[in-house]
N, C-alpha and C. Protein backbone atom coordinates (compact mmCIF):
# COMPACT_ATOMS: atom_id res chain seq x y z
N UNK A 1 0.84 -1.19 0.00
CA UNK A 1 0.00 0.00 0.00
C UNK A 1 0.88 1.25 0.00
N UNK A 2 0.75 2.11 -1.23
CA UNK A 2 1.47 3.53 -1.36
C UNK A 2 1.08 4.39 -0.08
N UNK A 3 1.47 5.17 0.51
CA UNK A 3 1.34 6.11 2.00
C UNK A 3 2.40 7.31 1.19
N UNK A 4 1.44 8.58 1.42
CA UNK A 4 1.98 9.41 1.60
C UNK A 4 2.85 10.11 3.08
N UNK A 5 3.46 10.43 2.99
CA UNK A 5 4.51 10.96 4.40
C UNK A 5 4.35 12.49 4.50
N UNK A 6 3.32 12.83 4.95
CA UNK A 6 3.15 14.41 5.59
C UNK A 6 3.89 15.02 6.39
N UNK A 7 4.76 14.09 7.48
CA UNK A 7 5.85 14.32 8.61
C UNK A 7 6.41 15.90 8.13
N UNK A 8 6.55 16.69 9.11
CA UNK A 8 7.46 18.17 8.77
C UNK A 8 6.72 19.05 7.99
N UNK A 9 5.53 18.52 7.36
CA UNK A 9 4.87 19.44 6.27
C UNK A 9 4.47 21.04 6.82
N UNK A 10 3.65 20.42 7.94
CA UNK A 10 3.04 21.52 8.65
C UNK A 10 3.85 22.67 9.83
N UNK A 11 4.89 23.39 9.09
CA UNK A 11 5.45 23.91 9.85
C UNK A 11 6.06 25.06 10.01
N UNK A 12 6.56 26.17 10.76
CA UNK A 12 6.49 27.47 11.00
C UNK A 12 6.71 27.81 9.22
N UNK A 13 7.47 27.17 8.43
CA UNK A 13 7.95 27.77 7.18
C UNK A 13 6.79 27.90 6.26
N UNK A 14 5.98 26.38 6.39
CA UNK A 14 4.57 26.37 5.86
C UNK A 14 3.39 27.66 5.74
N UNK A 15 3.25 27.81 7.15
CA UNK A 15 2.36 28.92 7.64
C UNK A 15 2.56 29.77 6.80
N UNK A 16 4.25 30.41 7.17
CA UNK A 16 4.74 31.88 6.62
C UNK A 16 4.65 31.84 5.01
N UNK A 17 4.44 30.95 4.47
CA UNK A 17 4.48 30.87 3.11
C UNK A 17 3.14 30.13 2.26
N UNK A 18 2.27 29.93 2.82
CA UNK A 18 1.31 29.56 3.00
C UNK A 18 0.15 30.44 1.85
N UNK A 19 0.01 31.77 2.02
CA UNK A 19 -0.74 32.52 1.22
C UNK A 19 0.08 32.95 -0.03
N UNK A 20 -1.05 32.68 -0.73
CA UNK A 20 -0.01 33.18 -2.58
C UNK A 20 0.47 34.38 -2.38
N UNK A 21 1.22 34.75 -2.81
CA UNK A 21 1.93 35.97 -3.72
C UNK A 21 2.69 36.04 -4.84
N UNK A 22 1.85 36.11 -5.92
CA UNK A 22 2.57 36.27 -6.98
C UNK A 22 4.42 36.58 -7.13
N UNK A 23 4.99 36.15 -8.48
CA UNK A 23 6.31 37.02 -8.37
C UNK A 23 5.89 37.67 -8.92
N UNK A 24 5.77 38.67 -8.48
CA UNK A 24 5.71 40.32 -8.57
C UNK A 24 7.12 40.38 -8.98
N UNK A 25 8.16 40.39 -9.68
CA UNK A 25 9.90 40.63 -9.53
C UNK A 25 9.97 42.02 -10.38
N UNK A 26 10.52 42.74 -9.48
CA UNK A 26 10.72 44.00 -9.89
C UNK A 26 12.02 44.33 -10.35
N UNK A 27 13.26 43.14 -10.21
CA UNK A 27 14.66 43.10 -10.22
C UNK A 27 14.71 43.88 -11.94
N UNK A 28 15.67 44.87 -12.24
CA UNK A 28 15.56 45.14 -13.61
C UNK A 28 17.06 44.59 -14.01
N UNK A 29 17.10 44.57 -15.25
CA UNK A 29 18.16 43.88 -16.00
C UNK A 29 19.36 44.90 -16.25
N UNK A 30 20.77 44.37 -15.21
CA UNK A 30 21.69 45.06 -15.50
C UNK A 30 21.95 45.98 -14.05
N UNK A 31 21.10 45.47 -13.14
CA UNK A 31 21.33 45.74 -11.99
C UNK A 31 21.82 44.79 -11.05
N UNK A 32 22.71 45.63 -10.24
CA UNK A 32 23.72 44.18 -9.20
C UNK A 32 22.42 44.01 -8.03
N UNK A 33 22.55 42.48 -8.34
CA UNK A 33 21.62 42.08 -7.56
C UNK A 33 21.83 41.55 -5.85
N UNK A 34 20.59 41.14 -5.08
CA UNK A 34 20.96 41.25 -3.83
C UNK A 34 22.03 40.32 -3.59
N UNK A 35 23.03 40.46 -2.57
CA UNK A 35 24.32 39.62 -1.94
C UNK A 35 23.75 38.88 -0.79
N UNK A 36 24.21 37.66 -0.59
CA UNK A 36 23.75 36.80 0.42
C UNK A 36 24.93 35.66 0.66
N UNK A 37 25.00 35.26 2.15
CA UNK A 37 25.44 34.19 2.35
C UNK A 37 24.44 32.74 2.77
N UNK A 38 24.94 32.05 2.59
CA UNK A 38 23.92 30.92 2.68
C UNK A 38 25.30 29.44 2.41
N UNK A 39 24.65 28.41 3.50
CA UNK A 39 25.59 27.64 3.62
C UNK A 39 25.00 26.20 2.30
N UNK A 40 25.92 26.02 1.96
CA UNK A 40 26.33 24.72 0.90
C UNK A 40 26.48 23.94 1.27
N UNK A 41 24.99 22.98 1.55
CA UNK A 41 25.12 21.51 2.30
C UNK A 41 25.99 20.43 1.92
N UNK A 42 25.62 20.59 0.16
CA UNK A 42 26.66 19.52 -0.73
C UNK A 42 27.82 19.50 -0.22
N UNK A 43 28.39 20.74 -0.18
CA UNK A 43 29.61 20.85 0.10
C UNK A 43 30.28 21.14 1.57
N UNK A 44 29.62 21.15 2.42
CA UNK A 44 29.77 21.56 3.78
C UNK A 44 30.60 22.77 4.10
N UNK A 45 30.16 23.90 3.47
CA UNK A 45 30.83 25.38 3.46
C UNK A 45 29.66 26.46 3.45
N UNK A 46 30.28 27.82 3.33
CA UNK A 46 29.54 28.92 3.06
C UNK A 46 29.74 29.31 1.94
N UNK A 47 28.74 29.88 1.20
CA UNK A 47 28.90 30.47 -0.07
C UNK A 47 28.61 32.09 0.54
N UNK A 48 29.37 32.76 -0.48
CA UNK A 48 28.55 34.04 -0.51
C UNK A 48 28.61 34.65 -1.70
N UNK A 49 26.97 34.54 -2.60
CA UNK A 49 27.46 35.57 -4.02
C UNK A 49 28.47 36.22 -4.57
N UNK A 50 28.91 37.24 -3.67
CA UNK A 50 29.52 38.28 -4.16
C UNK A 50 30.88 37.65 -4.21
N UNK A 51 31.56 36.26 -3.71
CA UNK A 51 32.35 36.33 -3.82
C UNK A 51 32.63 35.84 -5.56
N UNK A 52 31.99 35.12 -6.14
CA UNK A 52 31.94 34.41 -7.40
C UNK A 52 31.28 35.64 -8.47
N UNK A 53 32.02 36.64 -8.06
CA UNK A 53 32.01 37.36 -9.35
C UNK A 53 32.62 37.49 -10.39
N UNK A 54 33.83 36.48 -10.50
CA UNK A 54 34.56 36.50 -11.44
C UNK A 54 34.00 35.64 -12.69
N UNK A 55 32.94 34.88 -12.69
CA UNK A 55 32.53 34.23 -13.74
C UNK A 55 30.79 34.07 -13.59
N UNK A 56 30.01 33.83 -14.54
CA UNK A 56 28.46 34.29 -14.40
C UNK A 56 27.84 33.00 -13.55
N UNK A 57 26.89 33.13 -12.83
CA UNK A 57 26.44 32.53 -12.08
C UNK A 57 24.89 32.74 -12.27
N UNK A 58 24.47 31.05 -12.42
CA UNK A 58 23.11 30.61 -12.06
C UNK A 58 22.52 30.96 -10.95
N UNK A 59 21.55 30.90 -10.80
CA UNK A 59 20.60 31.00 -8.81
C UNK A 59 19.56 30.41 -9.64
N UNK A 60 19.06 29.00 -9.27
CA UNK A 60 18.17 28.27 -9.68
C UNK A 60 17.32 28.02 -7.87
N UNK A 61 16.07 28.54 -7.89
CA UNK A 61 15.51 28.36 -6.88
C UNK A 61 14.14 27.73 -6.66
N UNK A 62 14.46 26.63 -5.84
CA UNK A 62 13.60 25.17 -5.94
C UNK A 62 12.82 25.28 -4.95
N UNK A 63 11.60 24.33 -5.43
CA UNK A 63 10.51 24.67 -4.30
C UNK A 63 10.93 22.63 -4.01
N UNK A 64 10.89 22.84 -2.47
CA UNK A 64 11.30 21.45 -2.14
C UNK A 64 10.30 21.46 -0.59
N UNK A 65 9.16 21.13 -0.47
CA UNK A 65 8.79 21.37 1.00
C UNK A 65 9.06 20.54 2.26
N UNK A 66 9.22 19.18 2.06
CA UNK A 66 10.27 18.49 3.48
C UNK A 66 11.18 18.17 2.90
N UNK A 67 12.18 16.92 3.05
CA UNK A 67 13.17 15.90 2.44
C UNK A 67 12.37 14.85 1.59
N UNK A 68 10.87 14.54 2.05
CA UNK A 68 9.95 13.36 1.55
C UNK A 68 9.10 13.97 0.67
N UNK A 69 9.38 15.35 0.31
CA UNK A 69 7.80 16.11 -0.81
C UNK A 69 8.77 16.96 -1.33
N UNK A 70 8.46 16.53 -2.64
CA UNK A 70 8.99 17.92 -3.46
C UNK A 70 7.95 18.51 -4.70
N UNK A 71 8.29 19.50 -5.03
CA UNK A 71 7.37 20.00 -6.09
C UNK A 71 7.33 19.30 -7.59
N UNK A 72 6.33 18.68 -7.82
CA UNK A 72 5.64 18.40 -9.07
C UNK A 72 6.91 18.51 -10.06
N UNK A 73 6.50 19.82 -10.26
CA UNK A 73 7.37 21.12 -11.32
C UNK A 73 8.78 20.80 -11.16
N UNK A 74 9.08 20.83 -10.03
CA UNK A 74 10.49 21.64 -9.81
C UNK A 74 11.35 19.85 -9.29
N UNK A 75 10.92 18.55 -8.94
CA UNK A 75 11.79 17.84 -9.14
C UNK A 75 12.42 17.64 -10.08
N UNK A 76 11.54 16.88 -11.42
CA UNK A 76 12.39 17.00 -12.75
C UNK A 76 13.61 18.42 -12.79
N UNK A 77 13.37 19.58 -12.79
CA UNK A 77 14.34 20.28 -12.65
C UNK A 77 15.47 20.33 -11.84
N UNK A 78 15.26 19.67 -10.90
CA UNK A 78 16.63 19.73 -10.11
C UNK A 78 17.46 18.70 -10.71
N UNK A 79 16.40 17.61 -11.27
CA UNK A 79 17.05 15.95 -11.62
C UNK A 79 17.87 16.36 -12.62
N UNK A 80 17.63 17.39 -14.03
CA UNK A 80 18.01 17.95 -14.96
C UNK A 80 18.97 18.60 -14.83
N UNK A 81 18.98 19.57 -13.49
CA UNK A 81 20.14 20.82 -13.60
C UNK A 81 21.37 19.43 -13.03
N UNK A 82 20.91 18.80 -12.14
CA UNK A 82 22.25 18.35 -11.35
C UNK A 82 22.81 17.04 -12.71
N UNK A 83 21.99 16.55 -13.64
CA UNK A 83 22.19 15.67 -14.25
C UNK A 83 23.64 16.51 -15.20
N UNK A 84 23.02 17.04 -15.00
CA UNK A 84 23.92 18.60 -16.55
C UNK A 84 25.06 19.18 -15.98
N UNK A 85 25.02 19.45 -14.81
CA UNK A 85 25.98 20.02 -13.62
C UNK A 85 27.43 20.25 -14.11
N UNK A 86 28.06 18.94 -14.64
CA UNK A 86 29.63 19.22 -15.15
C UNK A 86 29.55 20.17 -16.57
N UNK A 87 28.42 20.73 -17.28
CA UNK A 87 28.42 20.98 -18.17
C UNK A 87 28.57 22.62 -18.11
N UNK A 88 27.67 22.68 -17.17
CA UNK A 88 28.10 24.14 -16.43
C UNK A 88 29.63 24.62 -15.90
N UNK A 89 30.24 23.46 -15.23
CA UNK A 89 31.14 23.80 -14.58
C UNK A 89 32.10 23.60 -15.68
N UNK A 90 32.23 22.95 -16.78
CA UNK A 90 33.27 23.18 -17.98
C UNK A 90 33.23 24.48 -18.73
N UNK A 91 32.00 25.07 -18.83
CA UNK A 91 31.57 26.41 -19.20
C UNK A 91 32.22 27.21 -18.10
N UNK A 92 32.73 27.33 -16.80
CA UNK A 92 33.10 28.33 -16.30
C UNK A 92 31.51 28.84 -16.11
N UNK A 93 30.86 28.21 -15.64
CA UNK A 93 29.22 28.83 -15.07
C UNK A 93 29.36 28.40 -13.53
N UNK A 94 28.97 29.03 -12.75
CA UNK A 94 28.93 28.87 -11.61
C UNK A 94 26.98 28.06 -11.00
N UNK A 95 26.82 27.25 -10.78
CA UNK A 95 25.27 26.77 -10.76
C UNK A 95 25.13 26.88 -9.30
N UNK A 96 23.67 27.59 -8.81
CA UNK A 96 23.80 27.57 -7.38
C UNK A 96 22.05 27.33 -7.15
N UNK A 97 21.49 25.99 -6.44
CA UNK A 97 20.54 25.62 -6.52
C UNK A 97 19.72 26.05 -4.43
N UNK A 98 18.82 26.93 -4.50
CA UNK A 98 18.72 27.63 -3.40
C UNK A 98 17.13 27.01 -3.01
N UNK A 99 17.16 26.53 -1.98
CA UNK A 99 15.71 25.84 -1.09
C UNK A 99 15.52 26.06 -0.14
N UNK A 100 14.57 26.24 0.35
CA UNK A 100 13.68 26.57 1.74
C UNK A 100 13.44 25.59 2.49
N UNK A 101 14.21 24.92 2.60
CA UNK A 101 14.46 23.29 3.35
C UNK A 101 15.48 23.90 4.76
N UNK A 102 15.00 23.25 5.81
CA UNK A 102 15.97 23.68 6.79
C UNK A 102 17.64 22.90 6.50
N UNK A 103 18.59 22.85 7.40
CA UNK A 103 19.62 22.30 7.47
C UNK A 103 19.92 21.17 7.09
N UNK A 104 18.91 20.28 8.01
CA UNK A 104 19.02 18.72 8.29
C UNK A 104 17.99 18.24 6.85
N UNK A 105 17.07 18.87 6.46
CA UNK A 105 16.35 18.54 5.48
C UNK A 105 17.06 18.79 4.47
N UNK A 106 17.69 19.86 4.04
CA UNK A 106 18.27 19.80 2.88
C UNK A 106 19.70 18.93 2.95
N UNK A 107 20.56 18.43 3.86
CA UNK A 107 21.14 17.46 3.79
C UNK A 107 20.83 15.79 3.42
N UNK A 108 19.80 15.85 3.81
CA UNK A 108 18.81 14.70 3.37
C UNK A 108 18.61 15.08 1.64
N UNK A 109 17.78 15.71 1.54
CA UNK A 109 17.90 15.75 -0.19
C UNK A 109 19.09 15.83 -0.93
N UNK A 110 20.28 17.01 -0.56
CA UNK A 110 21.37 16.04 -1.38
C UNK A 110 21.95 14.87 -0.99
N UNK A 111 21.98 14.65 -0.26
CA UNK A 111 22.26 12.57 -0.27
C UNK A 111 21.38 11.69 -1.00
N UNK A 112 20.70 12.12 -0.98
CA UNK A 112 19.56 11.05 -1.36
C UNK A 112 19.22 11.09 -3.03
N UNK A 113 19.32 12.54 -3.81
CA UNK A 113 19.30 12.72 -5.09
C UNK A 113 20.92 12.72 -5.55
N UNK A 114 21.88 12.58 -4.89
CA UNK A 114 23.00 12.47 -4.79
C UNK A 114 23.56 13.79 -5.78
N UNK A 115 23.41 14.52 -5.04
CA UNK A 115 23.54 15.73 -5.65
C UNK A 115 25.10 16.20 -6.20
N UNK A 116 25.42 16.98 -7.17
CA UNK A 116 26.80 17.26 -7.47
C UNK A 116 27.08 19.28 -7.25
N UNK A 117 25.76 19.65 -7.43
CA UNK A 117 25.83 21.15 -7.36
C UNK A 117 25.39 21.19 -5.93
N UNK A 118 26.00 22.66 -5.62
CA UNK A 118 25.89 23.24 -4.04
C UNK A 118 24.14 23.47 -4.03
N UNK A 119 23.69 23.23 -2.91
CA UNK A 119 22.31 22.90 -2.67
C UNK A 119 22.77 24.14 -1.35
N UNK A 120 21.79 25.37 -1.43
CA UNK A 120 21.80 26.31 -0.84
C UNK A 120 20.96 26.09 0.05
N UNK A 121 21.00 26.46 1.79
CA UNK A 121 19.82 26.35 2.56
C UNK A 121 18.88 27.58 2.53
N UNK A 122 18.20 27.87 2.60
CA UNK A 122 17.35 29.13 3.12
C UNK A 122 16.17 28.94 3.85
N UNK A 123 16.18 28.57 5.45
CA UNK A 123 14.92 27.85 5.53
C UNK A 123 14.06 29.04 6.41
N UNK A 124 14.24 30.51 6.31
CA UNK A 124 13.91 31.67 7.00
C UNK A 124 13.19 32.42 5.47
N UNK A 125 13.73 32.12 4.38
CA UNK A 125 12.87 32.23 2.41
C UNK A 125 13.50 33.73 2.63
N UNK A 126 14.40 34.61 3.54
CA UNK A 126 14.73 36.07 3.40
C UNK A 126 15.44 36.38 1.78
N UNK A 127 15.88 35.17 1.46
CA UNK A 127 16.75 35.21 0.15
C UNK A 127 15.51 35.28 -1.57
N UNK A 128 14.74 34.17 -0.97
CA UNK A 128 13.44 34.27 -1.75
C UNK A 128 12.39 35.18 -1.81
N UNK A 129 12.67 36.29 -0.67
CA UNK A 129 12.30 37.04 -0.56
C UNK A 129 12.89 38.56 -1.52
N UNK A 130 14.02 38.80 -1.02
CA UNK A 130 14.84 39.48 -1.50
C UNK A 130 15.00 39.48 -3.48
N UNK A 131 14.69 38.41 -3.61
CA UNK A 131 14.21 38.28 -5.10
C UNK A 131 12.94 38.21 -5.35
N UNK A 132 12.34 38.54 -4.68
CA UNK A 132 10.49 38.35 -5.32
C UNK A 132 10.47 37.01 -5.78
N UNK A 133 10.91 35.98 -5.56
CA UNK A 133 9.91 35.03 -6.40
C UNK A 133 8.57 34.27 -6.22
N UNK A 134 8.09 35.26 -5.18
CA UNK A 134 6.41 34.67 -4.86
C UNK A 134 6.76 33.74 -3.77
N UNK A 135 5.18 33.25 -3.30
CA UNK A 135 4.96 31.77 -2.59
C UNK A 135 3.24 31.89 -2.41
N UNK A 136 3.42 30.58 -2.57
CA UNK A 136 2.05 29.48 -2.33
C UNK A 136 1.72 28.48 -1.49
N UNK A 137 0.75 28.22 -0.97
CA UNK A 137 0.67 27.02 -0.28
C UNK A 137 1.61 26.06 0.22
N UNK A 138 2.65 27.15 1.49
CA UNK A 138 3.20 26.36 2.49
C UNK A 138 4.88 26.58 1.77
N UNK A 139 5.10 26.93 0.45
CA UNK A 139 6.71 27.31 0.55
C UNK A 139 7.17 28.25 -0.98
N UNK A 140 8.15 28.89 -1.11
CA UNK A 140 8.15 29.91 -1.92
C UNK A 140 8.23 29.37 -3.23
N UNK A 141 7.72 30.31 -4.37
CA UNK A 141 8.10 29.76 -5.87
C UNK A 141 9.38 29.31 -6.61
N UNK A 142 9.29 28.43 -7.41
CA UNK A 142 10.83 28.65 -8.10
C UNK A 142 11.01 29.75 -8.83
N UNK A 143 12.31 30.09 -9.09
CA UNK A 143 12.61 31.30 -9.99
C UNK A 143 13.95 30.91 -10.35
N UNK A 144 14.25 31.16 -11.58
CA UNK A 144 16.00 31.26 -11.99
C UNK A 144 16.41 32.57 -12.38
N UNK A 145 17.91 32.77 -12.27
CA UNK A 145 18.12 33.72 -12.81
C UNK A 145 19.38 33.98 -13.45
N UNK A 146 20.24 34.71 -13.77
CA UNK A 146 21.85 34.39 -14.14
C UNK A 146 21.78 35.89 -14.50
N UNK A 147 23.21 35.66 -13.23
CA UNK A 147 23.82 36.98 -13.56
C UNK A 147 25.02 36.99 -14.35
N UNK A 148 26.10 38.20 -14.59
CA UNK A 148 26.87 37.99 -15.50
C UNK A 148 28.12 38.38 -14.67
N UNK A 149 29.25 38.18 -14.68
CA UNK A 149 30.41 37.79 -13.92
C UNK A 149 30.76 39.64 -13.03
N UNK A 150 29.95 40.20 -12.92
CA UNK A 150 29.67 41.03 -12.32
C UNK A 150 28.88 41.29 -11.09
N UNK A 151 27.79 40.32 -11.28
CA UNK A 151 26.84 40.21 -10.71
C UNK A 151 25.51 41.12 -10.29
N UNK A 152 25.89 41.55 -12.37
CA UNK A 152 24.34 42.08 -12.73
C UNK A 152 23.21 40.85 -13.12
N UNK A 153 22.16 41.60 -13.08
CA UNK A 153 21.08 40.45 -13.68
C UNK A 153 20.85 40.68 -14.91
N UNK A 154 21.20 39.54 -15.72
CA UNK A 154 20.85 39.99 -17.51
C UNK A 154 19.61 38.53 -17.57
N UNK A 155 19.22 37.73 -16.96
CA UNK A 155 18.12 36.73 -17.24
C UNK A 155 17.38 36.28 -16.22
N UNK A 156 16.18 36.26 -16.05
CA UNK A 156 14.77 36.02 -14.82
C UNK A 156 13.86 35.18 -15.56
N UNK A 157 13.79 34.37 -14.51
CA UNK A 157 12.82 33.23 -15.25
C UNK A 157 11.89 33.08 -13.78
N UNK A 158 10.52 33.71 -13.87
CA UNK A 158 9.67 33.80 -12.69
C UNK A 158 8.47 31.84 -12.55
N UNK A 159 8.01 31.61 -11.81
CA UNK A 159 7.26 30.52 -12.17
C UNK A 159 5.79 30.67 -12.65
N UNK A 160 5.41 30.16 -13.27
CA UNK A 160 3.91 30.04 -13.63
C UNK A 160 3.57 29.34 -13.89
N UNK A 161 2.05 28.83 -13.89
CA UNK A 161 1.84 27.34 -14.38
C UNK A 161 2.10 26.69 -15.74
N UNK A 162 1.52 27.85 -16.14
CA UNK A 162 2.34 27.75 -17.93
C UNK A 162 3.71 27.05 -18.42
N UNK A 163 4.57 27.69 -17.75
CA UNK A 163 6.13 27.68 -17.68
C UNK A 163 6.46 27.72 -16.66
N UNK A 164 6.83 26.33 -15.76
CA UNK A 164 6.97 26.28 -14.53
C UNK A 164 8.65 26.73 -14.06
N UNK A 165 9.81 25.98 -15.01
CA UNK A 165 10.98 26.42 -14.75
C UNK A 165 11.66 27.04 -16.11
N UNK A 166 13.05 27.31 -16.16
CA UNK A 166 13.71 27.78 -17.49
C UNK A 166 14.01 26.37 -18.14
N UNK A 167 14.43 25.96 -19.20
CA UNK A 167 14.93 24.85 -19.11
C UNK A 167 16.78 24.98 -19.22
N UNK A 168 16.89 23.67 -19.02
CA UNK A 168 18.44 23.63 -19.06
C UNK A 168 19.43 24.45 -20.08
N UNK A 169 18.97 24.18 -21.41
CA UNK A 169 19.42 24.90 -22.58
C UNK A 169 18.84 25.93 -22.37
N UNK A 170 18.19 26.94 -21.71
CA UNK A 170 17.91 28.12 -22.03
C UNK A 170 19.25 28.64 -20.93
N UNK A 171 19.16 28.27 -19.90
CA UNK A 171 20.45 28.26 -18.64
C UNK A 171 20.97 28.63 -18.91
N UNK A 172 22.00 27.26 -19.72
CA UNK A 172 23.34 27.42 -20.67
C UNK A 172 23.64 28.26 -21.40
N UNK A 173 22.58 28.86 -22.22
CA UNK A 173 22.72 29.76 -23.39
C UNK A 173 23.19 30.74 -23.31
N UNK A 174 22.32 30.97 -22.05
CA UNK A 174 22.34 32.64 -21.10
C UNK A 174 23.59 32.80 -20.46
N UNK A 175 24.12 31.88 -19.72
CA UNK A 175 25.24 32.12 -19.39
C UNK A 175 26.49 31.99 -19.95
N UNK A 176 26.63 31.35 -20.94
CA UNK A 176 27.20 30.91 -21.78
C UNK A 176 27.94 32.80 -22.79
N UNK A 177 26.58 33.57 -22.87
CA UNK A 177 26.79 34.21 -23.64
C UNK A 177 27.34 34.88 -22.42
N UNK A 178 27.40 35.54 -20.81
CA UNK A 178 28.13 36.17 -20.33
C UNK A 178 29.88 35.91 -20.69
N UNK A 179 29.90 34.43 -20.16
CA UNK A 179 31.52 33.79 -20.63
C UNK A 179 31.72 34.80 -21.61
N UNK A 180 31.33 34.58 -22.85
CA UNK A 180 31.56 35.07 -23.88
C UNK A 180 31.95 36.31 -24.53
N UNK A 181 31.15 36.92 -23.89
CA UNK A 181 30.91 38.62 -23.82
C UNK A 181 32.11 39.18 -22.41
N UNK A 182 32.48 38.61 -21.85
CA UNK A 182 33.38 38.47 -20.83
C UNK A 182 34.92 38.82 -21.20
N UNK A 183 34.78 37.54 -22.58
CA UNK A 183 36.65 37.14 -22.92
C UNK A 183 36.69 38.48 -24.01
């Protein structure tokens, strides 16, 4: 018998994120966008944006609500970005995959999807915040974005049902052309 696992669902992060809000994203293109630290479970470190300005960087941001539920939408996408992962990192792309999973939960998801890209914690959403990318029912929207080795924003990819994430090749493309425009 299939059982769903609700465990952790219902909880302070839920509440706070609980009522829709559109992404409203007001971020305009070519503006340095917000700086944040946030720790890298994959990797057991701190990241902080601003330091990886020397080459363009992804912010792919996943809606993941415990370790046992993830979003519809946004698993295939993570399965995709991390499947692709060395492809980025031969490009000189920096990929940085950001969730509203606490500590111990998002350590659980990269083990378990056996992750190769830094899996960002944010389980307070101030970062998901700071970018507008909305929230719904219990945790914030996905959104991507890529800045350019500056750490302006030249690409926003908001969620909708329509078009839930960017896809991989659109990623690449985008960042691809910072590299480029770079050398």
């Amino acid at each position: 018998m299939l059982t769903t696992d609700f465990n952790g669902l219902l909880s302070d992060r839920f509440f706070k994120n609980f009522l829709p809000i559109p992404a409203s994203n007001d971020l305009d293109y070519g503006m340095l966008t917000p700086d944040f630290v946030l720790a890298d479970v994959t990797h057991d470190q701190q990241i902080q944006l601003s330091s990886l300005r020397q080459q363009p960087v992804i912010l792919a941001f996943t809606r993941i609500f415990t370790e046992n539920q993830y979003c519809p939408f946004c698993f295939p996408h993570i399965k995709a970005l991390n499947e692709r992962y060395q492809e980025f990192r031969d490009r000189n792309i920096q990929l940085l995959m950001i969730t509203s999973t606490d500590l111990r939960q998002s350590k659980i998801v990269a083990q378990d999807l056996d992750l190769k890209m830094p899996l960002l914690s944010n389980p307070d959403c101030q970062i998901f915040r700071s970018y507008q990318t909305g929230q719904a029912l219990g945790a914030p929207l996905p959104a991507q974005f890529v800045l350019d080795p500056q750490g302006r924003l030249h690409y926003k990819h908001l969620f909708s049902f329509l078009d839930h994430n960017a896809s991989v090749e659109t990623l690449l493309q985008v960042a691809e052309k910072q590299v480029e425009d770079k050398q």
